[in-house]
N, C-alpha and C. Protein backbone atom coordinates (compact mmCIF):
# COMPACT_ATOMS: atom_id res chain seq x y z
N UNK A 1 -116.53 -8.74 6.13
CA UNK A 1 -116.35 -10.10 5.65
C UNK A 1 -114.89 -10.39 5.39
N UNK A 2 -114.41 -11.60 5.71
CA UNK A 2 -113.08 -11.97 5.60
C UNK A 2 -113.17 -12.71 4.26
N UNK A 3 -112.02 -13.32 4.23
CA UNK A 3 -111.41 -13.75 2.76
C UNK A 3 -112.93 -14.46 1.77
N UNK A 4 -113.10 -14.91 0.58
CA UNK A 4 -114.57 -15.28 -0.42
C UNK A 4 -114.61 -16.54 0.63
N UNK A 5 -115.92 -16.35 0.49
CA UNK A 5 -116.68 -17.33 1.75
C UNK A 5 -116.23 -17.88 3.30
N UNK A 6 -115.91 -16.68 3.93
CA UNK A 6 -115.82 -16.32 5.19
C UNK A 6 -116.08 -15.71 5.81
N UNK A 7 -116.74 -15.70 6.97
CA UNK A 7 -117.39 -14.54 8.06
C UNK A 7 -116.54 -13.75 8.50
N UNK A 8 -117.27 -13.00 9.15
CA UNK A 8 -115.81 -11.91 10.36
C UNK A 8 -115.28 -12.76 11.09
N UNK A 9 -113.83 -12.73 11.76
CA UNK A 9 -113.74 -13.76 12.62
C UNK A 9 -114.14 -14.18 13.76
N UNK A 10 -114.21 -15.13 14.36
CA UNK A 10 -114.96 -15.63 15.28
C UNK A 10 -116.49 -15.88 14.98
N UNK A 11 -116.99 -16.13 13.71
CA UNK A 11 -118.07 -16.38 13.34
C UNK A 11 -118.26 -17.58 12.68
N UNK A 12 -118.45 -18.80 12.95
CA UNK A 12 -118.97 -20.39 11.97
C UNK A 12 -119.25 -19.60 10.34
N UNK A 13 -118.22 -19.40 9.52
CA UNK A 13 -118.94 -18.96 7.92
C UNK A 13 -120.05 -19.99 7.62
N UNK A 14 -120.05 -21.45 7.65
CA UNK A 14 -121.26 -21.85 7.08
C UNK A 14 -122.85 -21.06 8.31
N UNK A 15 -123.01 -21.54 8.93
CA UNK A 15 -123.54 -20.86 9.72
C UNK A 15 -124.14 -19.40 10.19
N UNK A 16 -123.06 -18.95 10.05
CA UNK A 16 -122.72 -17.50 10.65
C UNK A 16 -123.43 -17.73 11.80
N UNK A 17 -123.00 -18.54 12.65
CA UNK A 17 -123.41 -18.21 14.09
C UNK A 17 -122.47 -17.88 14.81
N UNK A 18 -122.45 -17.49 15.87
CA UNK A 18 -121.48 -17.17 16.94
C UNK A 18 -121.26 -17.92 18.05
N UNK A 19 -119.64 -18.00 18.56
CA UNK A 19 -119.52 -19.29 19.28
C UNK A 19 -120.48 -19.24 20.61
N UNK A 20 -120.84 -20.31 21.20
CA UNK A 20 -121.29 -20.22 22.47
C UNK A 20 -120.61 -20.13 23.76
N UNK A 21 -121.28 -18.93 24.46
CA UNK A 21 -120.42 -18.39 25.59
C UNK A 21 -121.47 -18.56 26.92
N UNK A 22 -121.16 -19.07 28.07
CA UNK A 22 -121.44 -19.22 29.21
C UNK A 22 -122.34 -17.40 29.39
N UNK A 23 -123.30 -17.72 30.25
CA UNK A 23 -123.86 -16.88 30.92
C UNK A 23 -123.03 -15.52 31.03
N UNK A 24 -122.12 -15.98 32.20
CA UNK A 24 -121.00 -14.95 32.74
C UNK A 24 -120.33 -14.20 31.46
N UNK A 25 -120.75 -14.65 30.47
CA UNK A 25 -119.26 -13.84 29.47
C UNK A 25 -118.31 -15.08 28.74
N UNK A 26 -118.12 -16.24 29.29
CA UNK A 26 -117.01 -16.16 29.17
C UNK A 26 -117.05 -17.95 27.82
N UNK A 27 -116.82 -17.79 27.10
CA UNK A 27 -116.18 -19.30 26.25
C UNK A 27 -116.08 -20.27 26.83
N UNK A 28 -116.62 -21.30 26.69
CA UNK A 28 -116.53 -22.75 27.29
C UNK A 28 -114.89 -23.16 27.38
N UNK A 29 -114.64 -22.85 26.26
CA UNK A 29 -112.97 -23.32 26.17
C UNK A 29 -111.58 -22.64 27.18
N UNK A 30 -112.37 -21.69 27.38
CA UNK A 30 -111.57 -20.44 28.74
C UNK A 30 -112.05 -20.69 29.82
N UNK A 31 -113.14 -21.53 30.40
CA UNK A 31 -113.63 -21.25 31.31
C UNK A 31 -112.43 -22.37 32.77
N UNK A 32 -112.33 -23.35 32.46
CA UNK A 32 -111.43 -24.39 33.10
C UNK A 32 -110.06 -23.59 33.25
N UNK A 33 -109.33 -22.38 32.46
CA UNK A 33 -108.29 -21.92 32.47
C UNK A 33 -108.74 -20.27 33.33
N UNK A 34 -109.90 -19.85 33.77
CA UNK A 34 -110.22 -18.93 34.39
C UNK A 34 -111.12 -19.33 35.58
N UNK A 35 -111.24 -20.59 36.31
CA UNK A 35 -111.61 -20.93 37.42
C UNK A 35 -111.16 -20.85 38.73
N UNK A 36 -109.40 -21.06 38.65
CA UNK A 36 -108.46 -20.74 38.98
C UNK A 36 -108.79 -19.08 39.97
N UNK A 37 -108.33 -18.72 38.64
CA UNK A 37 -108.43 -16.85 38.61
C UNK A 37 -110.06 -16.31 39.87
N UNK A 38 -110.91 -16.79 39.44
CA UNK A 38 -112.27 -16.85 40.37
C UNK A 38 -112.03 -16.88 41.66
N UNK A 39 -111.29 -18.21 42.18
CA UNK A 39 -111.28 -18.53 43.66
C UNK A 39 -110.45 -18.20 43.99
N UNK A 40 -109.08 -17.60 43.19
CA UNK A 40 -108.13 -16.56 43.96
C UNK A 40 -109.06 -15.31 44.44
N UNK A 41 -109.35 -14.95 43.12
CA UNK A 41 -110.51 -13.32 43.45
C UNK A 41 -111.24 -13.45 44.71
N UNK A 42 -112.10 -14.58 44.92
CA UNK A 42 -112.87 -14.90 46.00
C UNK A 42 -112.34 -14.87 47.25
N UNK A 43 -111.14 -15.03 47.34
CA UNK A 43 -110.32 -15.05 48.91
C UNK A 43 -109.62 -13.73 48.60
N UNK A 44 -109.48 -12.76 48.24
CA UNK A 44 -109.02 -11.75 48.14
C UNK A 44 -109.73 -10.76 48.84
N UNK A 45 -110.83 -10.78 47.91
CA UNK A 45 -111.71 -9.44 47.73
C UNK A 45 -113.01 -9.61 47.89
N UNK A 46 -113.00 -10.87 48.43
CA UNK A 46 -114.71 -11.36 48.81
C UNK A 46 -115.52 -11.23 48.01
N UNK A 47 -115.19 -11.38 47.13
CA UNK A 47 -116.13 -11.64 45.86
C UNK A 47 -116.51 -13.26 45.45
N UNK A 48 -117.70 -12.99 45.55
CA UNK A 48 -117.91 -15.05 45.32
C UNK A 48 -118.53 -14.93 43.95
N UNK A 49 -118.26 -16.06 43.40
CA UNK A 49 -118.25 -15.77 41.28
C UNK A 49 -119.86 -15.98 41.73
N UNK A 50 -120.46 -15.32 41.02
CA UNK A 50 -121.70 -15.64 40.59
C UNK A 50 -122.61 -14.62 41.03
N UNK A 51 -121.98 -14.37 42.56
CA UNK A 51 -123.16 -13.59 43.35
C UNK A 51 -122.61 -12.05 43.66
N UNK A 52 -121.33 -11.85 43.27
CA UNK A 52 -120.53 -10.14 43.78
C UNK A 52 -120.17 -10.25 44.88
N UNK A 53 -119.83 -9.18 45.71
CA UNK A 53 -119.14 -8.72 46.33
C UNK A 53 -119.64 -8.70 47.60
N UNK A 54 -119.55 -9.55 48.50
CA UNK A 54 -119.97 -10.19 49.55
C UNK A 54 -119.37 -9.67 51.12
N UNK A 55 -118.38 -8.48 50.86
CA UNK A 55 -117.78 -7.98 52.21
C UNK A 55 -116.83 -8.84 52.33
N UNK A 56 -115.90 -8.72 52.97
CA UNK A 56 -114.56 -9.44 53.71
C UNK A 56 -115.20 -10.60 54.57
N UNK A 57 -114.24 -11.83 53.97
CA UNK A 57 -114.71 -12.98 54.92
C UNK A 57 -113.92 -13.02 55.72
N UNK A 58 -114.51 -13.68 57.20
CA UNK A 58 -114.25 -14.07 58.45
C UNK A 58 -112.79 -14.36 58.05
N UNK A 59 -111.25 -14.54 59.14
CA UNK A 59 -110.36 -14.81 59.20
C UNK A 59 -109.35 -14.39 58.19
N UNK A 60 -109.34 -13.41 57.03
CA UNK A 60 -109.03 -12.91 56.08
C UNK A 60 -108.02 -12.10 56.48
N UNK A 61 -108.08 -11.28 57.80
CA UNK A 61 -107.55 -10.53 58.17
C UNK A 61 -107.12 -9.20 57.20
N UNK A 62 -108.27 -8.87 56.66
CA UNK A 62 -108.46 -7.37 55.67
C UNK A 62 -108.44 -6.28 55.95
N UNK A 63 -108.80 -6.35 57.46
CA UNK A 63 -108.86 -4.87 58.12
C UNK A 63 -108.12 -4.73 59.48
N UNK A 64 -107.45 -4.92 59.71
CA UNK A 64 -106.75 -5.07 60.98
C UNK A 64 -106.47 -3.76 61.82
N UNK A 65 -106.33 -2.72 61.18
CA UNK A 65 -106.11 -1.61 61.73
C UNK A 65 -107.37 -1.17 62.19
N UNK A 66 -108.61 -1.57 61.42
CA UNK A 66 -109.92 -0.73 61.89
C UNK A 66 -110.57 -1.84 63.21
N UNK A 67 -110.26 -3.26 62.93
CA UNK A 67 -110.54 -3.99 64.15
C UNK A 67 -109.86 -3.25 65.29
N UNK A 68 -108.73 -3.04 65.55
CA UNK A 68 -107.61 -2.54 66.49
C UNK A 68 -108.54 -1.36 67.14
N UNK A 69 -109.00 -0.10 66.28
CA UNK A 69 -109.28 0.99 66.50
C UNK A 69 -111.07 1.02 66.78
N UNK A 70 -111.37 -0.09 66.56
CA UNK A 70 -112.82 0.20 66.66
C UNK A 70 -112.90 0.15 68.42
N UNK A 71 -112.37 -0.49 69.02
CA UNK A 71 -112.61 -0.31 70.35
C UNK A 71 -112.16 0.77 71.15
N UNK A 72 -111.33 1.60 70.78
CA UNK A 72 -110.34 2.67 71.38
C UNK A 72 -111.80 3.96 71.73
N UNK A 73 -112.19 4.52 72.66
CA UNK A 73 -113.12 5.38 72.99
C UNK A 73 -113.11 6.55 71.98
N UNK A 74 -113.98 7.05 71.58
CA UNK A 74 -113.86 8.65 71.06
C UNK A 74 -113.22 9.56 71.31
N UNK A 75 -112.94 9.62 72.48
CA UNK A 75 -112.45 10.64 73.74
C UNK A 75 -110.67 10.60 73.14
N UNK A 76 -110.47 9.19 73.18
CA UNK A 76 -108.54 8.69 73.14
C UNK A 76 -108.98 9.50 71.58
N UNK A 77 -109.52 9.33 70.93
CA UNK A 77 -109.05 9.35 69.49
C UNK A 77 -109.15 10.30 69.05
N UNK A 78 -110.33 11.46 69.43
CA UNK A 78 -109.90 12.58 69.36
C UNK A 78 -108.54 13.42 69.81
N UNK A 79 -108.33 12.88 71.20
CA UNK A 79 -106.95 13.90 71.87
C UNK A 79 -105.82 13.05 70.72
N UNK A 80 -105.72 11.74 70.11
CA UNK A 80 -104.59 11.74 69.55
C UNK A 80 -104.40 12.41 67.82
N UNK A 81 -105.82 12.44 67.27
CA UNK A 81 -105.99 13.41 66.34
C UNK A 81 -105.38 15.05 66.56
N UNK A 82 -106.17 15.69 67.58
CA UNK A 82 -105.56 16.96 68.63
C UNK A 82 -104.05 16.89 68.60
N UNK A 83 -103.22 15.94 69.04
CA UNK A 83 -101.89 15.65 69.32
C UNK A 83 -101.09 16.04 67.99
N UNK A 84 -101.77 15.17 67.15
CA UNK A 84 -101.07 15.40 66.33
C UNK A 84 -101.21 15.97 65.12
N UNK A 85 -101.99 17.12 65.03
CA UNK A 85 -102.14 18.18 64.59
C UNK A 85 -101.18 19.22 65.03
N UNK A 86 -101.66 19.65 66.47
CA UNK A 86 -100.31 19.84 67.29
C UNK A 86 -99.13 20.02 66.77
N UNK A 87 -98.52 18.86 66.81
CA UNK A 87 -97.05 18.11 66.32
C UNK A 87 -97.26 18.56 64.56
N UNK A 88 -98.14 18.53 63.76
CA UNK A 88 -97.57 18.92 62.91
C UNK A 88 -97.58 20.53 61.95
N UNK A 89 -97.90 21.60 63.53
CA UNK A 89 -97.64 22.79 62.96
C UNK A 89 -96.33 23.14 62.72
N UNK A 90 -95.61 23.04 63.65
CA UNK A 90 -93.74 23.05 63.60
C UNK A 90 -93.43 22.65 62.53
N UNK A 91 -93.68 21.41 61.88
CA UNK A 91 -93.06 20.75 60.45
C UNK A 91 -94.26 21.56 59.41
N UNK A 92 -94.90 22.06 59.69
CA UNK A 92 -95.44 22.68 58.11
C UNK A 92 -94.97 24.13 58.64
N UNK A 93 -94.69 24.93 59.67
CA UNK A 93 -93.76 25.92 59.85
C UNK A 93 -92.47 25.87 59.04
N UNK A 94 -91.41 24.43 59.16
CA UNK A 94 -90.32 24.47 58.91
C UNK A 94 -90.24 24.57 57.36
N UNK A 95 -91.25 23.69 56.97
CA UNK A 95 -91.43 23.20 55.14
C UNK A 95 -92.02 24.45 54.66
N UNK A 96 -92.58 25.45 55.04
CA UNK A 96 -92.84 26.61 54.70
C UNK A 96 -91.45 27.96 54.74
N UNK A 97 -90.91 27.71 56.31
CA UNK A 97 -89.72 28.64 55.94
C UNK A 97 -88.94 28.09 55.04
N UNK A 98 -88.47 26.43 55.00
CA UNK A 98 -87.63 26.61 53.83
C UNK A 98 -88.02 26.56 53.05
N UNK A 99 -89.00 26.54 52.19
CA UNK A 99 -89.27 27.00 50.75
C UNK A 99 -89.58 27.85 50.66
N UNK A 100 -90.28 29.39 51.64
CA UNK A 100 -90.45 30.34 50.76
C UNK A 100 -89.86 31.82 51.61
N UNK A 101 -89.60 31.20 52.71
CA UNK A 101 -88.88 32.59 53.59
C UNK A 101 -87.46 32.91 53.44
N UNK A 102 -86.72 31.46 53.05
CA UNK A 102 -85.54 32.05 53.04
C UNK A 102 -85.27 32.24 51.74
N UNK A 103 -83.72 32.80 51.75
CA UNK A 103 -83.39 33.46 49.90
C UNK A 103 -83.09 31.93 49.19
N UNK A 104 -82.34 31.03 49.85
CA UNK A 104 -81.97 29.88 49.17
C UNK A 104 -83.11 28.81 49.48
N UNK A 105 -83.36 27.92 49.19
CA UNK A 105 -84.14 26.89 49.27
C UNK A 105 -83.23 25.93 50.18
N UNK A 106 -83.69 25.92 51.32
CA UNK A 106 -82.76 24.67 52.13
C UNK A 106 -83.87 22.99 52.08
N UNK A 107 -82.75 22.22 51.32
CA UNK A 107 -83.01 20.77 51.07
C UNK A 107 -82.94 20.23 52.59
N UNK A 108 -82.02 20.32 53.37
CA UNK A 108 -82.62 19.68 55.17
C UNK A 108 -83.51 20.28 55.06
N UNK A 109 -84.15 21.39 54.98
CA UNK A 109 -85.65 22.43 55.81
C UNK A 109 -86.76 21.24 54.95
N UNK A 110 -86.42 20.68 53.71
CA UNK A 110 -87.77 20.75 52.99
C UNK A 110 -88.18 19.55 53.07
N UNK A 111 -86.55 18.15 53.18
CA UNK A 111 -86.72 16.65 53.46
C UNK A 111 -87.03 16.77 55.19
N UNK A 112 -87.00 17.31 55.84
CA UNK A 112 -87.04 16.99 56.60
C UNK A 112 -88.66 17.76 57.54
N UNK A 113 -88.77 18.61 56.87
CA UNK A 113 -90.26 19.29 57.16
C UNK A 113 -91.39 18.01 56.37
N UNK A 114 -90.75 17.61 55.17
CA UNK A 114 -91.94 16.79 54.24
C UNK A 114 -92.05 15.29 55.09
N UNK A 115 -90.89 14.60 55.79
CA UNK A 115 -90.85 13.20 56.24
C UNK A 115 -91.57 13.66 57.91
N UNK A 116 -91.53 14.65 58.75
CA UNK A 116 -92.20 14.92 59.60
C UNK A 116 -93.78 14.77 59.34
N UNK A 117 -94.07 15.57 57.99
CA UNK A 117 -95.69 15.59 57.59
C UNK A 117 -95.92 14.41 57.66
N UNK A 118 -95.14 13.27 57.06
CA UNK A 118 -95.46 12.13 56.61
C UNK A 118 -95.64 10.37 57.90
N UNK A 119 -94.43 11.25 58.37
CA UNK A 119 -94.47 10.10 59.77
C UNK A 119 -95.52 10.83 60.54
N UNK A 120 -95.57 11.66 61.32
CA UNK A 120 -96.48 12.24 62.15
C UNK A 120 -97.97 11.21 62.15
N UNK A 121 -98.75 11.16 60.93
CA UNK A 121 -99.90 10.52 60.64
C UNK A 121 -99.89 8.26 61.15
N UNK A 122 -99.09 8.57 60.57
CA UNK A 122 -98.40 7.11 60.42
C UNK A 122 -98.06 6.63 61.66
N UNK A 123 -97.48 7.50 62.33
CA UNK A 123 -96.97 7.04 64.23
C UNK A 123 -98.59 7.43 65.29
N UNK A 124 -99.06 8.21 64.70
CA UNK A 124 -100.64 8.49 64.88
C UNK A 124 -101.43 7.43 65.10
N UNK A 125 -101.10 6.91 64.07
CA UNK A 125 -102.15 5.46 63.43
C UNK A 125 -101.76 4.02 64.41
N UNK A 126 -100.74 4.15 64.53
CA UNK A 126 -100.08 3.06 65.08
C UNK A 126 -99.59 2.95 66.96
N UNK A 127 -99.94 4.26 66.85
CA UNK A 127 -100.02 4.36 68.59
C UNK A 127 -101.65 4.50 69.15
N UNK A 128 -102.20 4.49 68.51
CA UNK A 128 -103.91 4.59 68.60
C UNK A 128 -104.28 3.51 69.31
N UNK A 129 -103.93 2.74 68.61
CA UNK A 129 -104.58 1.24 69.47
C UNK A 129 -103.83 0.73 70.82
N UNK A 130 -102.19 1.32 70.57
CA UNK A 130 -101.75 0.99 71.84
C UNK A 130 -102.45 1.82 73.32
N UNK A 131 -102.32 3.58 73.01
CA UNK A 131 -102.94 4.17 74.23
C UNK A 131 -104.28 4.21 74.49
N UNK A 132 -105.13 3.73 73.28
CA UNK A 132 -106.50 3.10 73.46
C UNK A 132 -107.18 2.09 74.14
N UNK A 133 -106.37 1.20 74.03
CA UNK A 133 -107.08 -0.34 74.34
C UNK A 133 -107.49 -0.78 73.62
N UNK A 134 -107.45 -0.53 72.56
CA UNK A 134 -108.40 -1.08 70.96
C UNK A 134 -108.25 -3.13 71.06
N UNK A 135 -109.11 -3.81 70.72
CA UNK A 135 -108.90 -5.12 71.03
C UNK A 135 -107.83 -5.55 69.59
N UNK A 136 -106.69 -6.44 70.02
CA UNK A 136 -106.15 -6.55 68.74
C UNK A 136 -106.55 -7.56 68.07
N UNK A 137 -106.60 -7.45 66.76
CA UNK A 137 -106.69 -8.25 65.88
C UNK A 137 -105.80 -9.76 66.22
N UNK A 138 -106.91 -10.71 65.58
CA UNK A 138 -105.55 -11.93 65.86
C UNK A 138 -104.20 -11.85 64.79
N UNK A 139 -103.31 -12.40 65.96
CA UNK A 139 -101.85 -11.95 65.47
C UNK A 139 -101.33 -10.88 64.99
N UNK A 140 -102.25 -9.73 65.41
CA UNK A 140 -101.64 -8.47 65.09
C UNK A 140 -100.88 -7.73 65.58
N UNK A 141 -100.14 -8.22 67.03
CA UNK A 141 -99.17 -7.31 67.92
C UNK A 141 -98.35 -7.92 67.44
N UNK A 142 -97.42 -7.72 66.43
CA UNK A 142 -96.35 -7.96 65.99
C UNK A 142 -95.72 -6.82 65.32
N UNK A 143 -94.76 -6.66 65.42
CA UNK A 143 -94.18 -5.23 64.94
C UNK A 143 -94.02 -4.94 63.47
N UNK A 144 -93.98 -5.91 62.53
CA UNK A 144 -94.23 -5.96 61.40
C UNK A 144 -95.28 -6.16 60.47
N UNK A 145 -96.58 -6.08 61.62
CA UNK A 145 -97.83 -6.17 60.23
C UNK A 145 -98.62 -5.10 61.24
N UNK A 146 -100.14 -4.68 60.56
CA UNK A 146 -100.65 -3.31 60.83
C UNK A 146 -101.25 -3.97 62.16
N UNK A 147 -101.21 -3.24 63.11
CA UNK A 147 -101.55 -2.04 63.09
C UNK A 147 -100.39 -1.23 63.42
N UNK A 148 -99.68 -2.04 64.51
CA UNK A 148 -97.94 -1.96 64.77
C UNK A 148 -96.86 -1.53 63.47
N UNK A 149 -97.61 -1.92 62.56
CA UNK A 149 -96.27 -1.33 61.48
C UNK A 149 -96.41 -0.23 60.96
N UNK A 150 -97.59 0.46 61.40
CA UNK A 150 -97.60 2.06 61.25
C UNK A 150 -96.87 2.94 62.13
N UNK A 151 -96.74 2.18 62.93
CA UNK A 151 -95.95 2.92 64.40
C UNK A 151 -94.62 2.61 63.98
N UNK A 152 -94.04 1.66 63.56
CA UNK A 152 -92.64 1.09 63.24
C UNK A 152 -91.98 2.15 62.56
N UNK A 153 -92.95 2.45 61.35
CA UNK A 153 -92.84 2.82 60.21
C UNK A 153 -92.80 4.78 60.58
N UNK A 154 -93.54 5.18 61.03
CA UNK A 154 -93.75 6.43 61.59
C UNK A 154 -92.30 6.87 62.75
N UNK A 155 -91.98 5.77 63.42
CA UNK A 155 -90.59 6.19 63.80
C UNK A 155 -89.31 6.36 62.87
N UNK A 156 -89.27 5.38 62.66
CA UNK A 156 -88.25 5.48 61.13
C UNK A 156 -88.42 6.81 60.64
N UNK A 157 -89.37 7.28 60.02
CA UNK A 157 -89.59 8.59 59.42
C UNK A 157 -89.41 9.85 60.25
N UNK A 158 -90.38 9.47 61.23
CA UNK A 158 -89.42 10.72 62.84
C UNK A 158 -88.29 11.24 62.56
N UNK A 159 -87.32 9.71 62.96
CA UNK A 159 -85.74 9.41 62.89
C UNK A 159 -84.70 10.58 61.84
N UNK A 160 -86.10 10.36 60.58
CA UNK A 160 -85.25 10.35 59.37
C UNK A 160 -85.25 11.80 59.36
N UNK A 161 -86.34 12.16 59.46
CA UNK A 161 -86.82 13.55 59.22
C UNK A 161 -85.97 14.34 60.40
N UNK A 162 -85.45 13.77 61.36
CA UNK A 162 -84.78 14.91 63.01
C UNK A 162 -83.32 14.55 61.83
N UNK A 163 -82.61 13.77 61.29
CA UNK A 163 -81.30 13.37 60.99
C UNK A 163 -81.36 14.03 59.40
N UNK A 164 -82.26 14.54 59.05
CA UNK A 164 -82.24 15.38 57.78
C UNK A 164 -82.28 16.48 58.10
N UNK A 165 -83.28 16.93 59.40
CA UNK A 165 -82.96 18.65 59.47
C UNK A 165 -81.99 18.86 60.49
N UNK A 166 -81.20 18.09 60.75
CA UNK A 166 -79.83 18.40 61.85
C UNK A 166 -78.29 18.83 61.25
């Protein structure tokens, strides 16, 4: 109980009732200032207020990399998985000798063994759909959004990783 003749707060003291709140949770008085917030959520995350989580709507462009790759055969996607596994025994060779074979710890052996691990996957991802045929997403052959910017991005790191262990 709060101060002589007062409820806990948020309680009507004559009364002691409690304010009235919408179904959902939420205060009549919040609700006009969190409607907003709803139909952002709703184009986000496909969530429609009332009913949950409804999957990604049409034109959203949420998944672009898995549109890209859903068409690419089993066959392509295994050998580029294969590939680049491949490709990344040498860099967990190198990130292994330099951290535990030699007497000193070599910083090229370890930036440049760790940005190999890291692009390898990433240039993986992003050349998939090209030697596949994967159908592209609309407006997705652009070099700066996915599925292409894994490949962008996976060279850069290549780059970085050959100019760190050189």
């Amino acid at each position: 109980m709060g101060p002589a003749g007062q409820g806990p707060p948020g309680i009507d003291p004559p009364t002691m009732a409690q304010p009235v709140i919408s179904p959902q949770g939420i205060p009549p008085s919040l609700a006009p200032m969190l409607a907003h917030e709803e139909q952002s959520a709703a184009r986000h995350t496909g969530m429609i207020p009332g009913r949950g989580h409804q999957g990604p709507q049409p034109g959203t462009g949420s998944q672009p990399v898995r549109q890209a790759v859903s068409g690419v055969p089993p066959a392509v996607r295994s050998a580029v998985v294969l590939v680049t596994l491949l490709a990344a025994v040498p860099s967990v060779l190198l990130l292994h000798q330099a951290l535990f074979l030699s007497d000193v710890i070599s910083a090229p052996g370890v930036i440049g063994g760790t940005l190999m691990l890291i692009g390898l996957p990433m240039f993986a991802t992003g050349l998939l759909p090209l030697v596949g045929g994967g159908a592209p997403a609309e407006g997705a052959w652009t070099p700066f959004r996915p599925p292409l910017l894994y490949l962008v991005a996976g060279v850069v790191l290549l780059l970085a990783a050959g100019a760190a262990a050189g």
